[in-house]
C-alpha atoms as a PDB file:
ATOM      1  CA  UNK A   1      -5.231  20.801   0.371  1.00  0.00           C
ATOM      2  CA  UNK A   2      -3.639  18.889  -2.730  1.00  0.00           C
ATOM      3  CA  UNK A   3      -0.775  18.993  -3.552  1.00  0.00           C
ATOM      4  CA  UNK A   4       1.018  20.412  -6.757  1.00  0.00           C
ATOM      5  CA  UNK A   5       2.237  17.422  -9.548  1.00  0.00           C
ATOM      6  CA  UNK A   6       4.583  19.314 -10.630  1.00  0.00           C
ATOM      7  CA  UNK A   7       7.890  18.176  -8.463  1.00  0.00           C
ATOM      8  CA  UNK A   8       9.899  21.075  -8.743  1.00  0.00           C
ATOM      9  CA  UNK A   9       6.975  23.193  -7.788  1.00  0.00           C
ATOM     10  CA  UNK A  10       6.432  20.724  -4.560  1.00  0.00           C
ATOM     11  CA  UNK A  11       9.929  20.909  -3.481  1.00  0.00           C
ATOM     12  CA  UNK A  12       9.855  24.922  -3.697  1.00  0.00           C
ATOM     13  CA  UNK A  13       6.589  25.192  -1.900  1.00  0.00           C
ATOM     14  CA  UNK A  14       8.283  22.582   0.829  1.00  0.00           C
ATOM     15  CA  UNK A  15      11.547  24.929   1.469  1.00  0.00           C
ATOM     16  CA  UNK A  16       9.206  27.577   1.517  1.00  0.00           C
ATOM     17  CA  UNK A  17       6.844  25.787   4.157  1.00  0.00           C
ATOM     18  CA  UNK A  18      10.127  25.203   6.148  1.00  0.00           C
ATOM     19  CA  UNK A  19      11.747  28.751   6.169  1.00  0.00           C
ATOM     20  CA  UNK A  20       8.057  29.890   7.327  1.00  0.00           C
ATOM     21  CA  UNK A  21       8.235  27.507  10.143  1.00  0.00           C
ATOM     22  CA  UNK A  22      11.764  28.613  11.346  1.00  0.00           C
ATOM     23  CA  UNK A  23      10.514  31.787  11.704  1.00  0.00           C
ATOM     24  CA  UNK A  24       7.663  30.999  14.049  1.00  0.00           C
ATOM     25  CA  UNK A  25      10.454  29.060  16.404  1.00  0.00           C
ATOM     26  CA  UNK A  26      11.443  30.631  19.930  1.00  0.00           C
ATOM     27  CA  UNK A  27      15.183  32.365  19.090  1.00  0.00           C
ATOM     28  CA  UNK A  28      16.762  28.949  21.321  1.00  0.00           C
ATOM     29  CA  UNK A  29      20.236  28.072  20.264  1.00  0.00           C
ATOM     30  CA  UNK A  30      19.090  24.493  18.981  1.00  0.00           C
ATOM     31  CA  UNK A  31      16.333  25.866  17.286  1.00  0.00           C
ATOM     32  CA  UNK A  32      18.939  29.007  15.559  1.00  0.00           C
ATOM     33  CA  UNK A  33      21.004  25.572  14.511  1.00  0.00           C
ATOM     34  CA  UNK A  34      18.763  23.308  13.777  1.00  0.00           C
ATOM     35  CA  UNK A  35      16.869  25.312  11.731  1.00  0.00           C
ATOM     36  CA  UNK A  36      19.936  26.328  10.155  1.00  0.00           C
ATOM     37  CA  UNK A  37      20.312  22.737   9.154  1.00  0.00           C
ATOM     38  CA  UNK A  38      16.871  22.666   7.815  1.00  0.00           C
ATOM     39  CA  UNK A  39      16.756  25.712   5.429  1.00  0.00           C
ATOM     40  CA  UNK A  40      20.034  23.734   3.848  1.00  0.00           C
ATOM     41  CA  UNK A  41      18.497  20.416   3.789  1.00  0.00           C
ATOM     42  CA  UNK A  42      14.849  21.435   2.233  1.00  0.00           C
ATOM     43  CA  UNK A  43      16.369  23.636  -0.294  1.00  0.00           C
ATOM     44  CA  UNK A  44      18.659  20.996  -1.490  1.00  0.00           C
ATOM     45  CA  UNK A  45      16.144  18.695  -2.175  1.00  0.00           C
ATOM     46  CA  UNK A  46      14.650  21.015  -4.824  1.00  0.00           C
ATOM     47  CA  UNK A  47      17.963  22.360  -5.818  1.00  0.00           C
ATOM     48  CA  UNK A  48      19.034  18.815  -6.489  1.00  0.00           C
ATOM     49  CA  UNK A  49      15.923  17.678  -8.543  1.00  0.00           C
ATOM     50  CA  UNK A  50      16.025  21.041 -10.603  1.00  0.00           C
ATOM     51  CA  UNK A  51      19.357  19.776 -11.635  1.00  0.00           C
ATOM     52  CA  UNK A  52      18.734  16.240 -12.155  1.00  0.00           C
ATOM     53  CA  UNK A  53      16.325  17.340 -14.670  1.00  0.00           C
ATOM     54  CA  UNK A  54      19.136  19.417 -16.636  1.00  0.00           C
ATOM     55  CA  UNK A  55      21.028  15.805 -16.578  1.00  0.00           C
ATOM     56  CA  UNK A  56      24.221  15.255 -18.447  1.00  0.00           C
ATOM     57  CA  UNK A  57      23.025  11.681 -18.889  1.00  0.00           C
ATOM     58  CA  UNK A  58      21.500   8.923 -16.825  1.00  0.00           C
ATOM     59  CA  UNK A  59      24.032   8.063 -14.081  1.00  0.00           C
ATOM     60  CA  UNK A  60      24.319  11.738 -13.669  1.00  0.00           C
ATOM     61  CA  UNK A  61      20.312  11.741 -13.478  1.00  0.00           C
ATOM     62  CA  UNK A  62      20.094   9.195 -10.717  1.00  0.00           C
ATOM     63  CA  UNK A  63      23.211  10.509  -8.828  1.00  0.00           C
ATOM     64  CA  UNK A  64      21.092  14.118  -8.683  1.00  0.00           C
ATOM     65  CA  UNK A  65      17.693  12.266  -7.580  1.00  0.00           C
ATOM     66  CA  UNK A  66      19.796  10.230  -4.796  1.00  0.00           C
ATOM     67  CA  UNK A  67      21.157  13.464  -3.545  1.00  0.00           C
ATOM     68  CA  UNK A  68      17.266  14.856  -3.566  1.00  0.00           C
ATOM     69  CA  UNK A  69      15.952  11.751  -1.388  1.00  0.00           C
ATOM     70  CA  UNK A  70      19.085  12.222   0.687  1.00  0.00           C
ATOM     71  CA  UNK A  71      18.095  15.830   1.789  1.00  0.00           C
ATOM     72  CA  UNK A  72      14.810  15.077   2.195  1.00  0.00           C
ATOM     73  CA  UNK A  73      15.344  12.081   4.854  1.00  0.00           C
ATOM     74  CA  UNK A  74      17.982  14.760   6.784  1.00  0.00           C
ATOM     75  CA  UNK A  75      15.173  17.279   6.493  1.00  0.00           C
ATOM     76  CA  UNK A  76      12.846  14.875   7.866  1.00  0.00           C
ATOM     77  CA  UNK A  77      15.463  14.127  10.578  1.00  0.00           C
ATOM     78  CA  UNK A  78      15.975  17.937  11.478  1.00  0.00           C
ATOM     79  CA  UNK A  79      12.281  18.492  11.650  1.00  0.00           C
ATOM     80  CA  UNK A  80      11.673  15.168  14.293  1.00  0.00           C
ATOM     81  CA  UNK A  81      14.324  17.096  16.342  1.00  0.00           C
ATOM     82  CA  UNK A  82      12.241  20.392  16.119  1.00  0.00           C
ATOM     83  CA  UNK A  83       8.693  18.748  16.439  1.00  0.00           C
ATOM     84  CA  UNK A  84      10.230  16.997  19.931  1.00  0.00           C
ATOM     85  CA  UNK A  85      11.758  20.200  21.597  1.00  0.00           C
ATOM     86  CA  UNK A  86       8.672  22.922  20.341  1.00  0.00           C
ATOM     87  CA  UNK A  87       5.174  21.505  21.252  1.00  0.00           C
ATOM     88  CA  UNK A  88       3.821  24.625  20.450  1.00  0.00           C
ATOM     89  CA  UNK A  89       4.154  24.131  17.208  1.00  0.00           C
ATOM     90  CA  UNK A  90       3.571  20.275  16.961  1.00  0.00           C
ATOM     91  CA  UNK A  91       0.775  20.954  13.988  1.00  0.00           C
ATOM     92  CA  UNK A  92       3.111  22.536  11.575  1.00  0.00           C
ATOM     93  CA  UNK A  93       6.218  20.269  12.169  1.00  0.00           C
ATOM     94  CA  UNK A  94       3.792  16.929  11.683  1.00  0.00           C
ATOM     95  CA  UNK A  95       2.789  18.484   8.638  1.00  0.00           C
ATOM     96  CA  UNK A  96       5.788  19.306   7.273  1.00  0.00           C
ATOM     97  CA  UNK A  97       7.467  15.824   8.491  1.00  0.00           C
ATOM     98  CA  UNK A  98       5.019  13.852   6.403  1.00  0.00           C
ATOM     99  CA  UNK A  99       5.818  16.083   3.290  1.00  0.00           C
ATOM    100  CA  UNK A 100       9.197  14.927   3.685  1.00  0.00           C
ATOM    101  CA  UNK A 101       8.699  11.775   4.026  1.00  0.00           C
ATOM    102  CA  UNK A 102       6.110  11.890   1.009  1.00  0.00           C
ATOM    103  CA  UNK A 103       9.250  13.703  -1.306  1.00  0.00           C
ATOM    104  CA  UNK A 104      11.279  10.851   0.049  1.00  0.00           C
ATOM    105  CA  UNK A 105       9.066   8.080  -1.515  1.00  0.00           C
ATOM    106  CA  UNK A 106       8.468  10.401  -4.281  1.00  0.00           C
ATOM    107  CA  UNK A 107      11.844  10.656  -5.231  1.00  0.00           C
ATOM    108  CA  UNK A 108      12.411   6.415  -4.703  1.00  0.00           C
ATOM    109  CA  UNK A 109      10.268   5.933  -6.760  1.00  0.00           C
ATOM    110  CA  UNK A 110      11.652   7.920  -9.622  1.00  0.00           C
ATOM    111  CA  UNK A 111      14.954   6.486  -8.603  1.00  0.00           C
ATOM    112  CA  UNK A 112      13.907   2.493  -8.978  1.00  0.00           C
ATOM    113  CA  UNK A 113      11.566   3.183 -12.317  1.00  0.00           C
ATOM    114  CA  UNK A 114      14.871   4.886 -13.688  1.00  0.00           C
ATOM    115  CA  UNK A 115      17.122   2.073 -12.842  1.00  0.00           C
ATOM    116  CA  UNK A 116      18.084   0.009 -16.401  1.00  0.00           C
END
């Protein structure tokens, strides 16, 4: 399946994609906080690029899209941690870890083109 160009649409569908996940995991305590950690971390990253693009200038630009590539490399983190302790559910985590990772680059990318 492609996926969308748009980057604010990618980053929805991806917190979307997440929360879906979280709700297949078993009710464990580490998944309960772990997930918690992940519905934060993969909203952020499309929260943060939403406002990067309503910039009050270009530091303030960059500053957003750092934040962005932040969350996604913690979301990518939280997601390892799930993928490790739920093997039932391997397919969707891998998935969903190589999205983050692909928002990552994404997002450095953006981040060195925008340098001066």
């Amino acid at each position: 399946m492609s996926k969308p160009y748009d980057l604010e649409e990618r980053t929805f569908l991806f917190a979307k994609d997440c929360r879906v996940y979280i709700q297949k995991l078993p009710k464990t305590i580490s998944n309960i906080e772990d997930g918690k950690q992940l519905v934060r971390s993969s909203g952020s990253v499309g929260a943060n690029y939403i406002e990067a693009n309503e910039k009050l200038g270009d530091k303030d630009f960059l500053f957003r899209v750092k934040i962005a590539r932040k969350e996604a490399k913690e979301s990518k983190y939280w997601l390892m941690l799930l993928n490790e302790m739920n093997a039932e559910l391997r397919e969707i985590s891998q998935e969903l870890i190589i999205e983050a990772d692909a928002l990552r680059k994404i997002l450095s990318t953006i981040i060195t083109k925008s340098k001066p």
